[in-house]
Protein backbone atom coordinates (compact mmCIF):
# COMPACT_ATOMS: atom_id res chain seq x y z
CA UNK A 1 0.00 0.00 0.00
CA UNK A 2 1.61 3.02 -0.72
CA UNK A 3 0.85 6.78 0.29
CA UNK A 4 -1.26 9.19 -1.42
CA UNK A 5 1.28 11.79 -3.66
CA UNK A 6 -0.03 15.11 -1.94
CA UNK A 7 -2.39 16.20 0.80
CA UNK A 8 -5.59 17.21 -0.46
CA UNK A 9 -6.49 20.90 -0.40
CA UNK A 10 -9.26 21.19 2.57
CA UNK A 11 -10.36 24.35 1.42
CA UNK A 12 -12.79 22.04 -1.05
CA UNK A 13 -15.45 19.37 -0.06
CA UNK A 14 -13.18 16.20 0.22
CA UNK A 15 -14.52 12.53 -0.68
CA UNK A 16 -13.24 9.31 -0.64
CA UNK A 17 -14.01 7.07 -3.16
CA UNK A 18 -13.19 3.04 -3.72
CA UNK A 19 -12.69 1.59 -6.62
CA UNK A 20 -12.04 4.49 -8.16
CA UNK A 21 -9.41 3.20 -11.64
CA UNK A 22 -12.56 2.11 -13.33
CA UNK A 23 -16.35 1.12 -13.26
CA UNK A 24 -19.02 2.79 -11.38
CA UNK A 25 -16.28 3.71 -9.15
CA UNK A 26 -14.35 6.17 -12.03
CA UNK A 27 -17.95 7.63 -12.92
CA UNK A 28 -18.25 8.65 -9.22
CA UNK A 29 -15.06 10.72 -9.57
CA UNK A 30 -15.94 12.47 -12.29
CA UNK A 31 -19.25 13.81 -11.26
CA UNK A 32 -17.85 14.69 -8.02
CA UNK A 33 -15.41 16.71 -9.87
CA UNK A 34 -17.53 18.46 -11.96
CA UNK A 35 -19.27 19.11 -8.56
CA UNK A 36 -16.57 20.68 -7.16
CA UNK A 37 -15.23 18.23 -4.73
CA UNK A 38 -11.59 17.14 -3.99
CA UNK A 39 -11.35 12.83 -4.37
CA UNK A 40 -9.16 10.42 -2.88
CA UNK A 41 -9.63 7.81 -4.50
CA UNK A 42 -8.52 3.84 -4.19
CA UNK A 43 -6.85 1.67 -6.72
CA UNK A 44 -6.35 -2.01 -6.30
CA UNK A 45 -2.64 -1.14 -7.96
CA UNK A 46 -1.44 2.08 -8.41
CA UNK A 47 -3.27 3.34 -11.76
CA UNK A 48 -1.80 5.44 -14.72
CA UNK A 49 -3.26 8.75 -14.20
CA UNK A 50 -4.53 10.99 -17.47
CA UNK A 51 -4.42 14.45 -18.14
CA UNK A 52 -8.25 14.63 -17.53
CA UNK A 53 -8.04 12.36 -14.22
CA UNK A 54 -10.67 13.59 -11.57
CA UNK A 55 -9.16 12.13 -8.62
CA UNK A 56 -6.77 14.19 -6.34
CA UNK A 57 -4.48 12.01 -4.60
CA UNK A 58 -4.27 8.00 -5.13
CA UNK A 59 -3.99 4.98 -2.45
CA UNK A 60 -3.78 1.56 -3.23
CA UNK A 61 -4.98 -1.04 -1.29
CA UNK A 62 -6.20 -4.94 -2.08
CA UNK A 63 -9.37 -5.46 0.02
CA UNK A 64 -9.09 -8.96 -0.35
CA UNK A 65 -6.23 -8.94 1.77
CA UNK A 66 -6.83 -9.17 5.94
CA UNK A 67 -6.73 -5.51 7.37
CA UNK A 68 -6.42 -3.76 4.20
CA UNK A 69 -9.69 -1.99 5.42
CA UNK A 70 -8.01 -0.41 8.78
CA UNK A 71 -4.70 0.20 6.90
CA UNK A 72 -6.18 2.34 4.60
CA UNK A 73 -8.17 4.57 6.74
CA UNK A 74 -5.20 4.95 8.28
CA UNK A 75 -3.51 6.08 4.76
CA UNK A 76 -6.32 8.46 4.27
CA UNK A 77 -6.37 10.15 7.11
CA UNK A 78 -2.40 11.11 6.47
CA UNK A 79 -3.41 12.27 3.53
CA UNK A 80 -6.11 14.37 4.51
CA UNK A 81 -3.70 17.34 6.19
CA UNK A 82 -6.33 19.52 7.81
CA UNK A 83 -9.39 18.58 5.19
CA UNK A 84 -12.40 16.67 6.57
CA UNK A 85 -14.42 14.38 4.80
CA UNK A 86 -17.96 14.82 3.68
CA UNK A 87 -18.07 12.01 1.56
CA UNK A 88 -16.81 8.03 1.64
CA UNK A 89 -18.44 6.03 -1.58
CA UNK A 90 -17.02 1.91 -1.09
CA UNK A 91 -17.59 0.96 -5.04
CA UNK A 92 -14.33 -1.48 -4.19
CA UNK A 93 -15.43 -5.38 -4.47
CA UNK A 94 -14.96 -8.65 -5.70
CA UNK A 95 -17.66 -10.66 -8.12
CA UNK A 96 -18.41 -14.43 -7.70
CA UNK A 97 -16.22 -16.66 -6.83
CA UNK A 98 -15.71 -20.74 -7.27
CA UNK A 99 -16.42 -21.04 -3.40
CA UNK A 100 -13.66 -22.43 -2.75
CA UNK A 101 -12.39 -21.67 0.77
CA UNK A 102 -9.55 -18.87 0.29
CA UNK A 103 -11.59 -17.14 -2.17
CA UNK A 104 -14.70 -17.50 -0.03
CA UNK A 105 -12.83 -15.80 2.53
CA UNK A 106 -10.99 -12.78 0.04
CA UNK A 107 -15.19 -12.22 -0.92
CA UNK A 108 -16.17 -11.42 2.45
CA UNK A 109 -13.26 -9.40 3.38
CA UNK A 110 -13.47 -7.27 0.11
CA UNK A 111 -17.13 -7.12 0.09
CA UNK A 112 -17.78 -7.05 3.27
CA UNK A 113 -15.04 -5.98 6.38
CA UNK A 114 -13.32 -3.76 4.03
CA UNK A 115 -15.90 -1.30 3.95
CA UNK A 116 -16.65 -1.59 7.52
CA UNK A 117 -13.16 -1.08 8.61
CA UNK A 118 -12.54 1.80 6.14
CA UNK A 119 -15.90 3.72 7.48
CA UNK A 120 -14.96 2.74 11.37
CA UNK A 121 -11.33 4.05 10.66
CA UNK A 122 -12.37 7.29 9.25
CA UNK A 123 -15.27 8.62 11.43
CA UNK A 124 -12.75 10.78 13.29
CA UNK A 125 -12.17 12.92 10.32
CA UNK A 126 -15.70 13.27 8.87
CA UNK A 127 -17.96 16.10 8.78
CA UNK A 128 -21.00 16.38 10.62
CA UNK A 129 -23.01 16.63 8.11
CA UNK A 130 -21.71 13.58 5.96
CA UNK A 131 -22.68 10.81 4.03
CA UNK A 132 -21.65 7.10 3.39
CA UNK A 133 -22.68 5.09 0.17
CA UNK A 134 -21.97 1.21 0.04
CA UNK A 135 -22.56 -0.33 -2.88
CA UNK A 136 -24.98 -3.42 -3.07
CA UNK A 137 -26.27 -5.57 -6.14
CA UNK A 138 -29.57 -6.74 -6.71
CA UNK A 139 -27.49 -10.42 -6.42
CA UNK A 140 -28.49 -9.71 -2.72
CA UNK A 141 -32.12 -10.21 -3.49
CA UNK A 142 -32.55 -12.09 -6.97
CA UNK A 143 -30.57 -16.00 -6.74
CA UNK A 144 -28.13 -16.38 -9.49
CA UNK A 145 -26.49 -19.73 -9.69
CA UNK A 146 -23.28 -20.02 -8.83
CA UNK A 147 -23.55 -16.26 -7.22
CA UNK A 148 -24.98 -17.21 -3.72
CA UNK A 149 -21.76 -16.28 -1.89
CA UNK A 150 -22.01 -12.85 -3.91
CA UNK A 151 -25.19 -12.12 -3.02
CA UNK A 152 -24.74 -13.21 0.50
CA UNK A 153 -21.80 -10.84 0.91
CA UNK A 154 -23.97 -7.72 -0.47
CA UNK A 155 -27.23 -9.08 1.93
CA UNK A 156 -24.82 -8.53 4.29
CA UNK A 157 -23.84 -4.96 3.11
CA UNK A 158 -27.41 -4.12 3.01
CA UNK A 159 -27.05 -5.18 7.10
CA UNK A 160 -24.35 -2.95 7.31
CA UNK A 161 -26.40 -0.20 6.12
CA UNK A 162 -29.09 -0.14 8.19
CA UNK A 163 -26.73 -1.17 11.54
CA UNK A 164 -24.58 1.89 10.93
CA UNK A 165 -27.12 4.46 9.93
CA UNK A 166 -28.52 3.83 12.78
CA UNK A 167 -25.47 4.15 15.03
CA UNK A 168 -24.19 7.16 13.36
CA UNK A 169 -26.73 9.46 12.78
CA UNK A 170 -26.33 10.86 15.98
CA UNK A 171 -22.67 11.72 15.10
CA UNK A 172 -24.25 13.47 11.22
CA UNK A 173 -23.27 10.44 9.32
CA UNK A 174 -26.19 9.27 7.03
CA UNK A 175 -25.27 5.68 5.28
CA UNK A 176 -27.01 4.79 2.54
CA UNK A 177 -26.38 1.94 -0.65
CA UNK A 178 -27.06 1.53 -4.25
CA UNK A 179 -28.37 -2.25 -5.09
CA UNK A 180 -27.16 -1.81 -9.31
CA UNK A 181 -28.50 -4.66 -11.63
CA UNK A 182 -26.22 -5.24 -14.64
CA UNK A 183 -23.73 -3.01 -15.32
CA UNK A 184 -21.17 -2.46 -18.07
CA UNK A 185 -17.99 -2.83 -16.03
CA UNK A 186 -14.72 -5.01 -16.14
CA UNK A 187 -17.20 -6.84 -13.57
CA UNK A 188 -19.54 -7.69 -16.14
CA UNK A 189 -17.39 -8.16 -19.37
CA UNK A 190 -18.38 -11.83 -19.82
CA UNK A 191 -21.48 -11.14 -19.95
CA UNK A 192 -21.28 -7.96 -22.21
CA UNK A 193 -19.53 -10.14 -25.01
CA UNK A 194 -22.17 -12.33 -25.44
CA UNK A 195 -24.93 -10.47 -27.33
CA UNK A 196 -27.52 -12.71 -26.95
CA UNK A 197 -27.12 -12.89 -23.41
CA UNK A 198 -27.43 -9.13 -23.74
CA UNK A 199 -30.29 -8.69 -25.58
CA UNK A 200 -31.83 -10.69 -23.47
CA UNK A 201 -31.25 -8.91 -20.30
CA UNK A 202 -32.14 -5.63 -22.63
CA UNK A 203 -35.50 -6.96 -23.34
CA UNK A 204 -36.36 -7.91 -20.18
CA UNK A 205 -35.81 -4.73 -18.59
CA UNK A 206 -38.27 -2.18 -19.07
CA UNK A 207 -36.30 0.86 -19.82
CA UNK A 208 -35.40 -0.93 -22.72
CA UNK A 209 -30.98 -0.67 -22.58
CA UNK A 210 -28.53 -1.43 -19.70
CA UNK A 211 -26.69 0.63 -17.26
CA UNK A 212 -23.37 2.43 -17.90
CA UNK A 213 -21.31 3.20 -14.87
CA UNK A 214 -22.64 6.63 -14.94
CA UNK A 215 -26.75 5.44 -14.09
CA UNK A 216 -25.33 3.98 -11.05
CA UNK A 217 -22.76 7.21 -10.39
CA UNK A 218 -25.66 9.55 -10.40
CA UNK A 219 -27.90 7.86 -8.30
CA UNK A 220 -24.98 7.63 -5.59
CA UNK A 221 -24.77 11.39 -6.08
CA UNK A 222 -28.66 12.07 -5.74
CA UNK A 223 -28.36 9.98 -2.26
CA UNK A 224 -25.37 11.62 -1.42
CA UNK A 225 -26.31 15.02 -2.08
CA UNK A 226 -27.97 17.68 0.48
CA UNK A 227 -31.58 16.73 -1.52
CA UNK A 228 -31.49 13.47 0.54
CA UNK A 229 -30.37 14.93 3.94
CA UNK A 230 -33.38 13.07 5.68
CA UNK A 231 -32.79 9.53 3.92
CA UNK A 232 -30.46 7.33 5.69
CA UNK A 233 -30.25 3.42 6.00
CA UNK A 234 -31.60 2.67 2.89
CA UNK A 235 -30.95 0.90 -0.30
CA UNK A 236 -32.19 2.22 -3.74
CA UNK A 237 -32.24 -0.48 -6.59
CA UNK A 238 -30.44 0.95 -9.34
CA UNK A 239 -31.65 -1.43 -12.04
CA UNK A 240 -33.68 0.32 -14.82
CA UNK A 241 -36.51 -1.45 -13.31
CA UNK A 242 -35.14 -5.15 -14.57
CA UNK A 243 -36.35 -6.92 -11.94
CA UNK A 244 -39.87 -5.46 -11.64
CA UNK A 245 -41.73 -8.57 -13.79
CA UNK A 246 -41.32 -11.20 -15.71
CA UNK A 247 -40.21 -9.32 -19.22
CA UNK A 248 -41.47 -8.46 -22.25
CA UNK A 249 -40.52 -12.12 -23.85
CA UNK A 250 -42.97 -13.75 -21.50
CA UNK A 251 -45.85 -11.50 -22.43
CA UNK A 252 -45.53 -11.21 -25.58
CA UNK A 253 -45.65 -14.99 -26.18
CA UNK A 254 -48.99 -15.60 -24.56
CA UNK A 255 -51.73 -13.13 -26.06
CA UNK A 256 -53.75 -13.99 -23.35
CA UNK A 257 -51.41 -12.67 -20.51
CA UNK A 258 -51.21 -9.25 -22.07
CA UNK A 259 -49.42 -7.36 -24.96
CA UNK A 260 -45.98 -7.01 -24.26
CA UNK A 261 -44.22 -3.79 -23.18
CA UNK A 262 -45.27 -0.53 -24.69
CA UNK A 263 -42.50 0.21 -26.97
CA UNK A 264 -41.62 4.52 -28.27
């Protein structure tokens, strides 16, 4: 793990961000820089940064790894100088796994402890007013085969929400969590290369397309910003409405259930 390059100017809202080389996480950074706001932001391995890189200051970390969580609060907060956070977004996380016991084990500490430890070990330097976001998946309420440790992980993530919204609003820490369905990430790739597979999930959700990091990075914006001051503990399903029915491929091959989706 190394240190971040500078200390982050705390005469700017300052966030922390995980995940933040790529994904959902990336997106994050961005809008909160065209918001205004200074990012720290976490790399599995330290990243190549570009001329148009929104994050401040970098630290790397591998969640799967036992205390990674506490050591890199710890970074953080050395990199922090005199700034105080207002923001901590955990995007950070591993997918499914074979369920074999050492991976079972790198799941739950990436998914799970890692964003415990890193909120725990930076309370002392957040604002009161501030805001968590974890980041769920709808895996932790729709079975996938194959996925159950995944979804157990972000089930328990969901726990984690309520159980620390509830001990830290008194302190001016509102947690809340996005539950995203499919999204095109490194994640996801598999699944983005097969078309069928795509078109598929396309048809069944309602919206009619699939996410892109950014769906997912504004919602965790919208929760995070002052709009939502009075909504803490909760989890907003960030899925295009995929998982509200059965699809439009059902319908629309019995004439007798109803007439499919109403297509623009």
């Amino acid at each position: 793990m190394t240190r971040a390059e500078h200390l982050v100017d705390s005469t700017r809202p300052t966030a922390v961000v995980t995940g933040a080389s790529g994904g959902v996480g990336e997106a994050v950074c961005r809008r909160l820089a065209v918001e205004g706001w200074r990012v720290v932001g976490h790399a599995r391995t330290q990243p190549v940064t570009r001329p148009d890189e929104p994050v401040t200051s970098w630290v790397t970390a591998d969640f799967s790894q036992a205390s990674a969580g506490t050591r890199f609060a710890s970074q953080v907060k050395a990199s922090l100088g005199e700034a105080r956070l207002g923001l901590v977004v955990c995007c950070a996380g591993m997918g499914p796994v074979s369920g074999e016991e050492a991976e079972a084990e790198e799941l739950w500490r990436a998914n799970v402890l890692a964003p415990y430890r890193i909120v725990e070990g930076l309370l002392g330097v957040m604002d009161n007013p501030s805001t968590v976001v974890l980041v769920s998946s709808i895996a932790a309420w729709r079975a996938s085969p194959g996925s159950e440790l995944y979804g157990a992980t972000k089930a328990a993530v969901e726990s984690l929400t309520a159980g620390m919204a509830y001990r830290l609003g008194p302190a001016g820490v509102r947690v809340v969590a996005v539950a995203p369905g499919l999204v095109r990430t490194r994640m996801s790739a598999a699944l983005w290369a097969d078309p069928s597979l795509i078109e598929r999930f396309r048809r069944q959700n309602p919206l009619g397309r699939m996410a892109e990091p950014s769906d997912v990075a504004d919602a965790i914006w919208a929760l995070a910003s002052p709009d939502c001051r009075w909504v803490t503990g909760q989890v907003l399903a960030v899925d295009g409405g995929s998982f509200l029915g059965f699809g439009d491929e059902v319908w629309s091959r019995d004439g007798r259930a109803g007439r499919g989706f109403a297509r623009g």
